[in-house]
PDB file of N, CA and C in Angstrom:
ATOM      1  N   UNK A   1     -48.271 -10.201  22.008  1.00  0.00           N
ATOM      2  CA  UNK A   1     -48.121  -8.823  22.399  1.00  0.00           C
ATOM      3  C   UNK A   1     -48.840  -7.946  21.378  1.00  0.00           C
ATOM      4  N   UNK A   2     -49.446  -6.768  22.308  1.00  0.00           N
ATOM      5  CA  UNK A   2     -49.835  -5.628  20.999  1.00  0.00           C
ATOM      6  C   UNK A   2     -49.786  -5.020  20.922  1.00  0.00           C
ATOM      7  N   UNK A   3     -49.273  -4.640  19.280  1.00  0.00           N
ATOM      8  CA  UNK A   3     -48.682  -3.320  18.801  1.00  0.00           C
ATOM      9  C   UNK A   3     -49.790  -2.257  18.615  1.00  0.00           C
ATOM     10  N   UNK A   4     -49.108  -0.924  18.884  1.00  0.00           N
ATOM     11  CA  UNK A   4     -50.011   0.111  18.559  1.00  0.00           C
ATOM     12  C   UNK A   4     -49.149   1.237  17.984  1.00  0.00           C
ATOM     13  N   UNK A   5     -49.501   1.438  16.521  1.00  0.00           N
ATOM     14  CA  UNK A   5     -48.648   1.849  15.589  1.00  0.00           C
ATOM     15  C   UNK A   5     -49.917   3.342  14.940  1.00  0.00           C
ATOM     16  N   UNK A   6     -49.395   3.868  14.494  1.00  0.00           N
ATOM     17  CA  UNK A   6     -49.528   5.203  13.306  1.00  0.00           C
ATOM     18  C   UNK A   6     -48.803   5.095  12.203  1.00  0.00           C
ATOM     19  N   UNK A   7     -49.114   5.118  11.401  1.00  0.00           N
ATOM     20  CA  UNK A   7     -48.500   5.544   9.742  1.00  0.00           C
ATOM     21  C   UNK A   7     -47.445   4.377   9.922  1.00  0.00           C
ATOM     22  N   UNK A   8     -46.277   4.808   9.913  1.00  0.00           N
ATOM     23  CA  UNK A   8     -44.919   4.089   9.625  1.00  0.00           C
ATOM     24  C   UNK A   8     -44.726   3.578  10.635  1.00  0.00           C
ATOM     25  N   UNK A   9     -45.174   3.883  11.985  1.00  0.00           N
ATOM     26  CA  UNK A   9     -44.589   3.651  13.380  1.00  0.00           C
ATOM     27  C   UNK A   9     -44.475   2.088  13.377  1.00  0.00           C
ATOM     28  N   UNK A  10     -44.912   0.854  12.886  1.00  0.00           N
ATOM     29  CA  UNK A  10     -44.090  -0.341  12.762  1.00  0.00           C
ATOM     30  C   UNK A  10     -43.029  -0.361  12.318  1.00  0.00           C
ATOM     31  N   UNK A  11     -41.836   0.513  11.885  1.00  0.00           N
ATOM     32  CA  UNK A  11     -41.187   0.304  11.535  1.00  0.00           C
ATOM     33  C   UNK A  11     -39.773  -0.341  12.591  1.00  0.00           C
ATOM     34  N   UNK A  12     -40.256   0.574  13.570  1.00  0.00           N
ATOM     35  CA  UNK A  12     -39.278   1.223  14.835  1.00  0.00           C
ATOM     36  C   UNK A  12     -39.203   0.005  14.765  1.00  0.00           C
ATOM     37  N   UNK A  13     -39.602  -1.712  15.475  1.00  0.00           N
ATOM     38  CA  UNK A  13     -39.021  -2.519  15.854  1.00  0.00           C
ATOM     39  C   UNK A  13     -38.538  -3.413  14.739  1.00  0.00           C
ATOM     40  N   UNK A  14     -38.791  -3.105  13.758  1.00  0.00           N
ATOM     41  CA  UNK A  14     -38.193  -4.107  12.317  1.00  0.00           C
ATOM     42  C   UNK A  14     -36.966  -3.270  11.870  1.00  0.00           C
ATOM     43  N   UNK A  15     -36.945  -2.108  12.224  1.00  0.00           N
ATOM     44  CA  UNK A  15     -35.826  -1.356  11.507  1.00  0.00           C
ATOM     45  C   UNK A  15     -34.865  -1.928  12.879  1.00  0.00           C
ATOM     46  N   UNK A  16     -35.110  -2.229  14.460  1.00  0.00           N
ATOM     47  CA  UNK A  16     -33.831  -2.191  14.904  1.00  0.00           C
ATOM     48  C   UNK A  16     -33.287  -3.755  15.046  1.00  0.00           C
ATOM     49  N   UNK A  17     -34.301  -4.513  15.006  1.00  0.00           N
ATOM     50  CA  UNK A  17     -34.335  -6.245  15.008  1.00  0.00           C
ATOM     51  C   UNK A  17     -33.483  -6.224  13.924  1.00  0.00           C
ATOM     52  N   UNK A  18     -33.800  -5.436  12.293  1.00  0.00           N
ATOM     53  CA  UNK A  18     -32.814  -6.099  11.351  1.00  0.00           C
ATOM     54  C   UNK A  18     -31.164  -5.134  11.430  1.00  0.00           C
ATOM     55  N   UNK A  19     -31.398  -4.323  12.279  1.00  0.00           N
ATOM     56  CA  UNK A  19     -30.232  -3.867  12.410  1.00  0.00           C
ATOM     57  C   UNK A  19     -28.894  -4.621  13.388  1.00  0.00           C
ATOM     58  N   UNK A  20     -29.812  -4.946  14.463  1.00  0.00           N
ATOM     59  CA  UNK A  20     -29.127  -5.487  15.598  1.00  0.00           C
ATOM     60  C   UNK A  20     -29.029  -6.985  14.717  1.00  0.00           C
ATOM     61  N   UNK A  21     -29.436  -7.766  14.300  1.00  0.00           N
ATOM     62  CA  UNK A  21     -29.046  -9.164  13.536  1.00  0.00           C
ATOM     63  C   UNK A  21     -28.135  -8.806  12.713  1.00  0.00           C
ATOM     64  N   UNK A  22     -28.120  -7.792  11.746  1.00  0.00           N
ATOM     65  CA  UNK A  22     -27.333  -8.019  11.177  1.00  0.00           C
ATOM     66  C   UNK A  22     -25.696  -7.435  11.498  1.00  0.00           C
ATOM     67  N   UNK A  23     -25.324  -6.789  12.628  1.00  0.00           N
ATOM     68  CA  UNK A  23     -24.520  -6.547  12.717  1.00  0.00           C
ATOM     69  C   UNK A  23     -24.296  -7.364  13.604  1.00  0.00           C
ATOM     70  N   UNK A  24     -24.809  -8.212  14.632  1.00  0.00           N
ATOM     71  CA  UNK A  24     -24.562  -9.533  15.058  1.00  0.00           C
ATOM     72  C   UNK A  24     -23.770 -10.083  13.994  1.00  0.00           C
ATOM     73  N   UNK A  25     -24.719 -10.765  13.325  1.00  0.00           N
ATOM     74  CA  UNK A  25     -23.648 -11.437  12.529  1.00  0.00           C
ATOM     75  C   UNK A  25     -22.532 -11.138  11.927  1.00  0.00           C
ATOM     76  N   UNK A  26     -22.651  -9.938  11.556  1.00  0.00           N
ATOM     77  CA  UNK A  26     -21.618  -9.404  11.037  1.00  0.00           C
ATOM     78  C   UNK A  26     -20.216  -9.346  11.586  1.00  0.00           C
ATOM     79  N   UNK A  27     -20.533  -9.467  13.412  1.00  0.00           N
ATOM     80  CA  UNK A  27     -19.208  -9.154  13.941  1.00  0.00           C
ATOM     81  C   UNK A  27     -19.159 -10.992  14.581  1.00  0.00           C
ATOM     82  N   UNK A  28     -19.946 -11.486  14.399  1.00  0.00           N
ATOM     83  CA  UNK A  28     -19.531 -12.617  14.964  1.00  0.00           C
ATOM     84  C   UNK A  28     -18.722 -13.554  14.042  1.00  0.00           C
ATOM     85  N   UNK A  29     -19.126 -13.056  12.621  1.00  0.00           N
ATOM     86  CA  UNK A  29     -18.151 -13.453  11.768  1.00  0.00           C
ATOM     87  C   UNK A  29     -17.038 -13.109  11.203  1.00  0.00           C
ATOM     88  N   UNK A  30     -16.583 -11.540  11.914  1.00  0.00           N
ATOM     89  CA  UNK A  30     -15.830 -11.239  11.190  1.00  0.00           C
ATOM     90  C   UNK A  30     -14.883 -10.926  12.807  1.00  0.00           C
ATOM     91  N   UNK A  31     -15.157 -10.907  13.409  1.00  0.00           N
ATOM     92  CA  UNK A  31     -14.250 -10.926  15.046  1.00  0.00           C
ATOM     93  C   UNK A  31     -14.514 -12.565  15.493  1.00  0.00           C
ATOM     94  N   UNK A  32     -13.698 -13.040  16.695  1.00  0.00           N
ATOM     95  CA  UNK A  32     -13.329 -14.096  16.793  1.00  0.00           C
ATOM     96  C   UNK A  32     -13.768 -13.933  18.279  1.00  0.00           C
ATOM     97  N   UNK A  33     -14.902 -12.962  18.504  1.00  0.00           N
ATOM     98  CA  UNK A  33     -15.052 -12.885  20.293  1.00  0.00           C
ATOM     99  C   UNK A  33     -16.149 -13.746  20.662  1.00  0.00           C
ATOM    100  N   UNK A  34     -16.950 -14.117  21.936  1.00  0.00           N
ATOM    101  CA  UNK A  34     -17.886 -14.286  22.436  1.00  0.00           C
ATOM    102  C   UNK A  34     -18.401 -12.993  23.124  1.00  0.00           C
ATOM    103  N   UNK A  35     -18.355 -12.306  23.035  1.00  0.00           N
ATOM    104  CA  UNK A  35     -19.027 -11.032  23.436  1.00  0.00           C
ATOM    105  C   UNK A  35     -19.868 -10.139  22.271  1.00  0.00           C
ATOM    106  N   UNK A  36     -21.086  -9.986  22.763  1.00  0.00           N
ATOM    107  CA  UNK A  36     -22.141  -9.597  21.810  1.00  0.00           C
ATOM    108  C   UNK A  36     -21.615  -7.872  21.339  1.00  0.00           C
ATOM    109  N   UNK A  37     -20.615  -7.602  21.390  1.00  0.00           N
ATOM    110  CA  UNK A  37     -20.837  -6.304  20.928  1.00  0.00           C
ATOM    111  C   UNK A  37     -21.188  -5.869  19.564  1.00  0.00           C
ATOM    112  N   UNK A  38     -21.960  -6.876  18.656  1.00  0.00           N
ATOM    113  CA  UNK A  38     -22.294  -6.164  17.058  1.00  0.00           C
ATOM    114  C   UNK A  38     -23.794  -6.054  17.928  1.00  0.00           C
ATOM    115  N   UNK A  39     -24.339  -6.765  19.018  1.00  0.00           N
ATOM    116  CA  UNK A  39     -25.851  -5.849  19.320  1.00  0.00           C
ATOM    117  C   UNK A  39     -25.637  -4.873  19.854  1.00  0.00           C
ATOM    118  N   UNK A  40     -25.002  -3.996  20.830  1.00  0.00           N
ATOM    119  CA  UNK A  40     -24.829  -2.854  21.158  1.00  0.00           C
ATOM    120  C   UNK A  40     -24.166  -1.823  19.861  1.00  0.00           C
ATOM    121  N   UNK A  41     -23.817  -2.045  18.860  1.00  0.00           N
ATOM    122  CA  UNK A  41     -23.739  -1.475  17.897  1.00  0.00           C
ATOM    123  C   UNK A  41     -24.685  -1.129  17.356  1.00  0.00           C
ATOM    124  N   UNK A  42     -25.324  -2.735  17.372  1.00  0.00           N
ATOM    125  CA  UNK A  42     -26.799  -2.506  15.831  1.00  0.00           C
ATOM    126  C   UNK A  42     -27.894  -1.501  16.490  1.00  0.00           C
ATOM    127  N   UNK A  43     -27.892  -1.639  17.664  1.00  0.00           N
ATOM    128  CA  UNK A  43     -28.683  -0.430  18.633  1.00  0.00           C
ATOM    129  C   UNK A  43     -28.417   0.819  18.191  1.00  0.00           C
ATOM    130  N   UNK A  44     -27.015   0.821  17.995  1.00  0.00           N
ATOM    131  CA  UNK A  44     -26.606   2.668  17.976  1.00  0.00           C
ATOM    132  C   UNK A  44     -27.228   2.867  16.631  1.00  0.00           C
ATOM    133  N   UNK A  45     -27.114   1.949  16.063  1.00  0.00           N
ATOM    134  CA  UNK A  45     -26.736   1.773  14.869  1.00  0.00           C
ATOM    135  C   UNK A  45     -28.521   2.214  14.267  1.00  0.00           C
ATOM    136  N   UNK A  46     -29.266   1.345  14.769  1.00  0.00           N
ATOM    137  CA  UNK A  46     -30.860   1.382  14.518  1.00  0.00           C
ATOM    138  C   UNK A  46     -31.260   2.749  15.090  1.00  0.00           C
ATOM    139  N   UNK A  47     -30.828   3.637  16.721  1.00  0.00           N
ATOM    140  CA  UNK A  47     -31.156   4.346  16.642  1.00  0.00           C
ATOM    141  C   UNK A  47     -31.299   5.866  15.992  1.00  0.00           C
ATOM    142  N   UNK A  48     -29.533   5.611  15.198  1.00  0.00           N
ATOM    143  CA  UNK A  48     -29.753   6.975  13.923  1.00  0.00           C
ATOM    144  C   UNK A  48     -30.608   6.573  12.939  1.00  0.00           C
ATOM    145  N   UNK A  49     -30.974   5.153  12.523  1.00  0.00           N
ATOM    146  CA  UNK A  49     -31.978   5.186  11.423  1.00  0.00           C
ATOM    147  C   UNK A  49     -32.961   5.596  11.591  1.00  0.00           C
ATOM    148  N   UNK A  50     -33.316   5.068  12.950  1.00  0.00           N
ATOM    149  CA  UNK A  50     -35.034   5.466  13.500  1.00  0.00           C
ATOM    150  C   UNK A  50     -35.236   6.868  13.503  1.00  0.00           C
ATOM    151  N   UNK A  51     -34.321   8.028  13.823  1.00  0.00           N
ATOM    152  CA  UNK A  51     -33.844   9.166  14.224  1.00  0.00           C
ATOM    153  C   UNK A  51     -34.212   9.885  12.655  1.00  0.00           C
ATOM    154  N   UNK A  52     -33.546   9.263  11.894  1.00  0.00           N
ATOM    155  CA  UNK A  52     -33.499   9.958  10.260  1.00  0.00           C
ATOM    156  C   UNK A  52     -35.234  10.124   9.641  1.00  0.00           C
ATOM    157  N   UNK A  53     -35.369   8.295   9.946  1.00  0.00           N
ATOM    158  CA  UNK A  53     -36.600   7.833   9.235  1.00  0.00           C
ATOM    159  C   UNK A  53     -37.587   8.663  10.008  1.00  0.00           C
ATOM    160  N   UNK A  54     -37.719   8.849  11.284  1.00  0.00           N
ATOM    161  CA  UNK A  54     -38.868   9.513  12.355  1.00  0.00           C
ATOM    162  C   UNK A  54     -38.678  11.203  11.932  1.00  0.00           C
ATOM    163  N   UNK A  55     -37.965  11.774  11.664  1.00  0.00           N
ATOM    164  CA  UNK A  55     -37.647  13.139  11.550  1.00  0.00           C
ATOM    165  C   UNK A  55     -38.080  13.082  10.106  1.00  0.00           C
ATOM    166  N   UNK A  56     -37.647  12.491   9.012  1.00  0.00           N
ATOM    167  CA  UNK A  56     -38.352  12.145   7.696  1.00  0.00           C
ATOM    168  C   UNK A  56     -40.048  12.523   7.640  1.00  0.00           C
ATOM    169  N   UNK A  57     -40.194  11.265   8.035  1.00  0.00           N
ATOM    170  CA  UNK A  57     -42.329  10.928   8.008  1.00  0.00           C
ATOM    171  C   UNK A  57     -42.593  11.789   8.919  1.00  0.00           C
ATOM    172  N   UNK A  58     -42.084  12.253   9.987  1.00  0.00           N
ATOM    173  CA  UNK A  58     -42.831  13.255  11.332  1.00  0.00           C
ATOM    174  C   UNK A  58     -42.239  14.831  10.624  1.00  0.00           C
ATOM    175  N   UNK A  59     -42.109  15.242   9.253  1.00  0.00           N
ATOM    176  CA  UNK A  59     -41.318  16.788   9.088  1.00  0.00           C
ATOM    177  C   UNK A  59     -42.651  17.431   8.898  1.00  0.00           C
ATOM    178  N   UNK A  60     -42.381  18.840   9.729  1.00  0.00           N
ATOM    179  CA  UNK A  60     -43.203  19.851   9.443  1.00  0.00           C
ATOM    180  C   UNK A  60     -43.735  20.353   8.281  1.00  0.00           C
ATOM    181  N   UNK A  61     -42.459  19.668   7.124  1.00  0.00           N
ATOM    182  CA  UNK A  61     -42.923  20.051   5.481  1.00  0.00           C
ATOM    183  C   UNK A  61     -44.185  19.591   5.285  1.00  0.00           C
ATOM    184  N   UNK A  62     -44.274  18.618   5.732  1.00  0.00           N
ATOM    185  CA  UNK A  62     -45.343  17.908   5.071  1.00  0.00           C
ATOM    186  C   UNK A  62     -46.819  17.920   5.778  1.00  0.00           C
ATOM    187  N   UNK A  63     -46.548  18.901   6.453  1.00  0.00           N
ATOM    188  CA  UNK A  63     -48.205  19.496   7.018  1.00  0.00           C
ATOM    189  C   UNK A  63     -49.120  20.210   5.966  1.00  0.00           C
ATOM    190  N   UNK A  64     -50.314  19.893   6.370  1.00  0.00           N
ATOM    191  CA  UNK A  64     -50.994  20.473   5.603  1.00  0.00           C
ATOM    192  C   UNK A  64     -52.355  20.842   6.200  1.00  0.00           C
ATOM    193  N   UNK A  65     -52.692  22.254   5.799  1.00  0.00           N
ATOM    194  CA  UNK A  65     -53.405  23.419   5.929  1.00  0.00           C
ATOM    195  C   UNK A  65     -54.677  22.890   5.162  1.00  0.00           C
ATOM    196  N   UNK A  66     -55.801  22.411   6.055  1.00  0.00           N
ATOM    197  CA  UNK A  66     -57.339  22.610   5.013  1.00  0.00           C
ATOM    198  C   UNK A  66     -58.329  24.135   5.922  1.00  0.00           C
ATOM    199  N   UNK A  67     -58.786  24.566   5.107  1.00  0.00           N
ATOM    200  CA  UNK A  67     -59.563  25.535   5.321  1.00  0.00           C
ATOM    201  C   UNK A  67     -61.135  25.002   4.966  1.00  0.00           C
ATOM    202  N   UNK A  68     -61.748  25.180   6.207  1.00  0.00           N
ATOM    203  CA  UNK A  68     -63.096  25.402   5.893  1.00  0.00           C
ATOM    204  C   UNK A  68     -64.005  26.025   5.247  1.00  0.00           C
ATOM    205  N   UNK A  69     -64.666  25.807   4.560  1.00  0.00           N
ATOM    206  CA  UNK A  69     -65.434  26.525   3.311  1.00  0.00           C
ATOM    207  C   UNK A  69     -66.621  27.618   4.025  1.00  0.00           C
ATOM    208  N   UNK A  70     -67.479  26.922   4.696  1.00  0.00           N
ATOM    209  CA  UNK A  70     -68.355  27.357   5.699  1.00  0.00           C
ATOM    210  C   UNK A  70     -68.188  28.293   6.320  1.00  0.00           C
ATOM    211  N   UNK A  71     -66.495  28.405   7.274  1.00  0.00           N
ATOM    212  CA  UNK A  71     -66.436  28.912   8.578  1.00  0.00           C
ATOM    213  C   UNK A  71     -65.178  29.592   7.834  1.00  0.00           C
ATOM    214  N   UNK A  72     -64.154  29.428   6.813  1.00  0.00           N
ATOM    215  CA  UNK A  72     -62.935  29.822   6.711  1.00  0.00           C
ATOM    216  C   UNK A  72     -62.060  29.645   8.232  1.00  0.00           C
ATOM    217  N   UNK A  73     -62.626  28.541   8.689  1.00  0.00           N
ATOM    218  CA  UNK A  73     -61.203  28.737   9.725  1.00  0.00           C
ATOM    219  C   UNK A  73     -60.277  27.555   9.097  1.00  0.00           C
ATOM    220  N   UNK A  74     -59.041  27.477   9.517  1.00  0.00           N
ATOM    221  CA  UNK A  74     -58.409  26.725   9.131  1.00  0.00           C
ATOM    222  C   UNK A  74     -57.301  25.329  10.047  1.00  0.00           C
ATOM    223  N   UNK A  75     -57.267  24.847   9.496  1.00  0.00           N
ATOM    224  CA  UNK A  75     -57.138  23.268  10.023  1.00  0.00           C
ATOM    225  C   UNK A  75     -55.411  22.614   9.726  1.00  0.00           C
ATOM    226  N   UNK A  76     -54.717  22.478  10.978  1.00  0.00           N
ATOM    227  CA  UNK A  76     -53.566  22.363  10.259  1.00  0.00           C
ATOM    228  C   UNK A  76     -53.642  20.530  10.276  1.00  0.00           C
ATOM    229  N   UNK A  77     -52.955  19.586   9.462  1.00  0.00           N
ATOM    230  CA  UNK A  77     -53.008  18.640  10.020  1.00  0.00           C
ATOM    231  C   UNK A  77     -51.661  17.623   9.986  1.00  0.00           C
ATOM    232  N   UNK A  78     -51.000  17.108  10.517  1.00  0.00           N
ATOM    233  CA  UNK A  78     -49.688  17.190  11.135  1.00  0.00           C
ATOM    234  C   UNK A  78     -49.759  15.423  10.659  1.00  0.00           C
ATOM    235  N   UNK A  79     -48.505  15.142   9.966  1.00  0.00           N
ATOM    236  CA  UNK A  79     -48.298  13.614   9.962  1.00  0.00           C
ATOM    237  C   UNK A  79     -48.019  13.026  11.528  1.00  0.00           C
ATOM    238  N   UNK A  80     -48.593  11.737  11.203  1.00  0.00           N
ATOM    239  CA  UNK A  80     -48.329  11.235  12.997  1.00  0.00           C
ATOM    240  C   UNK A  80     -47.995   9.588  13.151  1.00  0.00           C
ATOM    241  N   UNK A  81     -46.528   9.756  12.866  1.00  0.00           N
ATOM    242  CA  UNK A  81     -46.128   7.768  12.811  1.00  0.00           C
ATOM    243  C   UNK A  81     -45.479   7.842  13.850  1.00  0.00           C
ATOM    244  N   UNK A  82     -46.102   7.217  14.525  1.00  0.00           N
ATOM    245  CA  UNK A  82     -45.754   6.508  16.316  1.00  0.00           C
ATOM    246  C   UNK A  82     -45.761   5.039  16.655  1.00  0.00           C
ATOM    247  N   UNK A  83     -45.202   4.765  17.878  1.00  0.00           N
ATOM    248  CA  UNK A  83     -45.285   3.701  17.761  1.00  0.00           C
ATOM    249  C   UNK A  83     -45.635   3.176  19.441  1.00  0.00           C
ATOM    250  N   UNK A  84     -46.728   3.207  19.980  1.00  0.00           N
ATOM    251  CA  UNK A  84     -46.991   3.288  21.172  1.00  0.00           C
ATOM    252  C   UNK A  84     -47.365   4.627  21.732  1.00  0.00           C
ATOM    253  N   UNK A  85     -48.121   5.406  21.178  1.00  0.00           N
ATOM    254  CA  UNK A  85     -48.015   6.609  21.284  1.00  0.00           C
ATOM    255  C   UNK A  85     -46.995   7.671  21.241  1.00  0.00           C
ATOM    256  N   UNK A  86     -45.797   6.954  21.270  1.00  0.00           N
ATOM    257  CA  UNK A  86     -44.393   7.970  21.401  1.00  0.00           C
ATOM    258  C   UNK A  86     -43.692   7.801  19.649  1.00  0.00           C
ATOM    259  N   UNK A  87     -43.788   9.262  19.280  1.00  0.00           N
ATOM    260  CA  UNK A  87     -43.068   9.253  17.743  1.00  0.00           C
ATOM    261  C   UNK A  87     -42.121   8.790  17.597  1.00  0.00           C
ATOM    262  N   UNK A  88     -41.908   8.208  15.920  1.00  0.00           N
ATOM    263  CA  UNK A  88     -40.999   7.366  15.808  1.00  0.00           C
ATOM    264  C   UNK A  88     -39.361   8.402  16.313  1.00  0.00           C
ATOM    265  N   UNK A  89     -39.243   9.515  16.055  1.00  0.00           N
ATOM    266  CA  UNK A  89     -38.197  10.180  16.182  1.00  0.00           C
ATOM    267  C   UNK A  89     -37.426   9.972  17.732  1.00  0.00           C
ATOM    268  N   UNK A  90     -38.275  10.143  18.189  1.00  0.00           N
ATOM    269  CA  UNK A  90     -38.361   9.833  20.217  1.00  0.00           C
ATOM    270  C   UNK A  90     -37.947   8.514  20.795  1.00  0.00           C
ATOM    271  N   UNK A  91     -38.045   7.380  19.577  1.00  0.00           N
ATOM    272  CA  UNK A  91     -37.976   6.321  20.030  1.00  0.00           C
ATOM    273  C   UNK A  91     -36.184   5.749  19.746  1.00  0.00           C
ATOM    274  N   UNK A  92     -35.472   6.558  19.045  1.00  0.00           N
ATOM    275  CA  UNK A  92     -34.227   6.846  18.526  1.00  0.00           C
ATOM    276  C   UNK A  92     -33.448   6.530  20.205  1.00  0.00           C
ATOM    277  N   UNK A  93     -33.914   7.624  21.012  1.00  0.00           N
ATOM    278  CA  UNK A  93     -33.279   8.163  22.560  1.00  0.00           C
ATOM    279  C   UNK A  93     -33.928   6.721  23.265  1.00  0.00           C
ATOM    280  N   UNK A  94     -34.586   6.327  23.300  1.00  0.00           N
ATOM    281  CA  UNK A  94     -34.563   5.087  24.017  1.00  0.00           C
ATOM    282  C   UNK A  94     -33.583   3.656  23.303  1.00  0.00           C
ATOM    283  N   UNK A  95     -34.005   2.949  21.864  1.00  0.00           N
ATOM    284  CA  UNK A  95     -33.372   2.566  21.367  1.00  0.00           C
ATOM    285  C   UNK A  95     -31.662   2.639  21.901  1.00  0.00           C
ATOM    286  N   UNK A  96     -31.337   3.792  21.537  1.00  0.00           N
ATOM    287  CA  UNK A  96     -30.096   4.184  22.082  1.00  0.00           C
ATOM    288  C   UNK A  96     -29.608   4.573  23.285  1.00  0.00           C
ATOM    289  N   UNK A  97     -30.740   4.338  24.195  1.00  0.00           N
ATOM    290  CA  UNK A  97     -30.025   4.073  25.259  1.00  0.00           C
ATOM    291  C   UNK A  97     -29.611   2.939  26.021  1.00  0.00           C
ATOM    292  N   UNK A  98     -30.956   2.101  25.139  1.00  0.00           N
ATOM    293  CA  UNK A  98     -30.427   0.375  25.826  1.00  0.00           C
ATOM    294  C   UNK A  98     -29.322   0.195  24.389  1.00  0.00           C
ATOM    295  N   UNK A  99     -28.547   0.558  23.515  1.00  0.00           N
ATOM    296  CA  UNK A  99     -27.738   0.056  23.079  1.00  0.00           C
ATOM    297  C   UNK A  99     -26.436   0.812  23.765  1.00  0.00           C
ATOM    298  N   UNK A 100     -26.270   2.088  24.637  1.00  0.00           N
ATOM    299  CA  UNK A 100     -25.456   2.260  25.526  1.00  0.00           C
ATOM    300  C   UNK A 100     -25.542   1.346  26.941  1.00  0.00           C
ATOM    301  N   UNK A 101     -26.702   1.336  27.067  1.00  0.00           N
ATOM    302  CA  UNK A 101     -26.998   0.708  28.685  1.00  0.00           C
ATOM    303  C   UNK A 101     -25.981  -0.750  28.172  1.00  0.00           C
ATOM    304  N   UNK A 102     -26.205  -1.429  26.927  1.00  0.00           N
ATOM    305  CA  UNK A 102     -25.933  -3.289  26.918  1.00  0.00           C
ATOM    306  C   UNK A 102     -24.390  -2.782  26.426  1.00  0.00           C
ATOM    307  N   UNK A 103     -23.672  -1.547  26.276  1.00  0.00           N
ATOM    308  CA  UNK A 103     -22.264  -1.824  25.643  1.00  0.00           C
ATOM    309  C   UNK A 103     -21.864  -1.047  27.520  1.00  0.00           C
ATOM    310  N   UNK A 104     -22.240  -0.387  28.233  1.00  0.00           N
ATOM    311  CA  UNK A 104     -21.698  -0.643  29.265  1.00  0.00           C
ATOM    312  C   UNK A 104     -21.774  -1.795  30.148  1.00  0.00           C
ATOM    313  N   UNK A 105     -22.611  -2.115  30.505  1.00  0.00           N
ATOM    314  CA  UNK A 105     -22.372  -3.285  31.344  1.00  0.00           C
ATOM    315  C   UNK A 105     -21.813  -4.681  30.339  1.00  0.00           C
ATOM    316  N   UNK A 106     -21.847  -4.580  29.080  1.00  0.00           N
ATOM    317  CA  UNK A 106     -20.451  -5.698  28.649  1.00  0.00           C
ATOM    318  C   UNK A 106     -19.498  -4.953  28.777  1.00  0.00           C
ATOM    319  N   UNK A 107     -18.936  -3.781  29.073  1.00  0.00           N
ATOM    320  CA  UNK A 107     -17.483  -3.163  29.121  1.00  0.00           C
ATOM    321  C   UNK A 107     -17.084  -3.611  30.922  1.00  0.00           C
ATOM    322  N   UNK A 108     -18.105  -3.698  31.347  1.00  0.00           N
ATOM    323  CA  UNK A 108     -17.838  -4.018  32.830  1.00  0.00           C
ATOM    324  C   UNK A 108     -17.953  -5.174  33.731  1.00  0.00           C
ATOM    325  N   UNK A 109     -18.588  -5.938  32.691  1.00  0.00           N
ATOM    326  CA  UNK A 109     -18.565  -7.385  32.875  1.00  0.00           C
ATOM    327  C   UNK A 109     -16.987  -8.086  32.486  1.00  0.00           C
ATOM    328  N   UNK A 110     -17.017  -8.180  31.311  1.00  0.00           N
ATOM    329  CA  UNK A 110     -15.362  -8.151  30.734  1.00  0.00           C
ATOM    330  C   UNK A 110     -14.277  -7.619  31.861  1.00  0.00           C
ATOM    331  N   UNK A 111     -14.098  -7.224  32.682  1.00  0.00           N
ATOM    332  CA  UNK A 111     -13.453  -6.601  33.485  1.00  0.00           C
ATOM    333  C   UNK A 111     -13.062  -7.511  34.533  1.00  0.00           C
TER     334      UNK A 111
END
């Protein structure tokens, strides 16, 4: 498969792979269930990181203004870590929605 990344934008799937493993394990060892709910966690869980980290590297602070010498017009130029064309911040609301989408249908499977 291929990735198409900006700046940090690889992060998005390593930040939620090690999130979702490790709270896998975490609950598989520390609950006594067969039901995956530490991955619908590590989802929620990855999508505030992605959310923090994307709002971080994507902040308006860190724009920067070059001016042309020639022309004096001026040039703003905007950090840009994406990850598929869609910023890492954006990718938070999807992330988190397949970690709602996989904790409802195990709430309704269980049933």
């Amino acid at each position: 498969m291929i990735f198409i990344w900006k700046g940090y934008g690889f992060l998005v799937p390593i930040i939620t792979i090690a999130l979702v493993g490790f709270t896998s394990v975490l609950f598989s060892s520390v609950f006594t269930t067969t039901q995956p709910y530490g991955v619908c966690i590590g989802a929620l869980a990855a999508a505030v990181a992605i959310w923090y980290a994307g709002n971080s590297f994507n902040s308006p602070a860190k724009d920067r203004v070059m001016i042309d010498k020639a022309t004096g017009q001026e040039w703003i130029i905007k950090p840009d870590h994406s990850l598929f064309f869609i910023k890492m911040q954006y990718w938070a609301y999807i992330v988190g929605a397949i970690g709602v989408f996989l904790l409802i249908a195990l709430l309704i499977s269980s049933k």
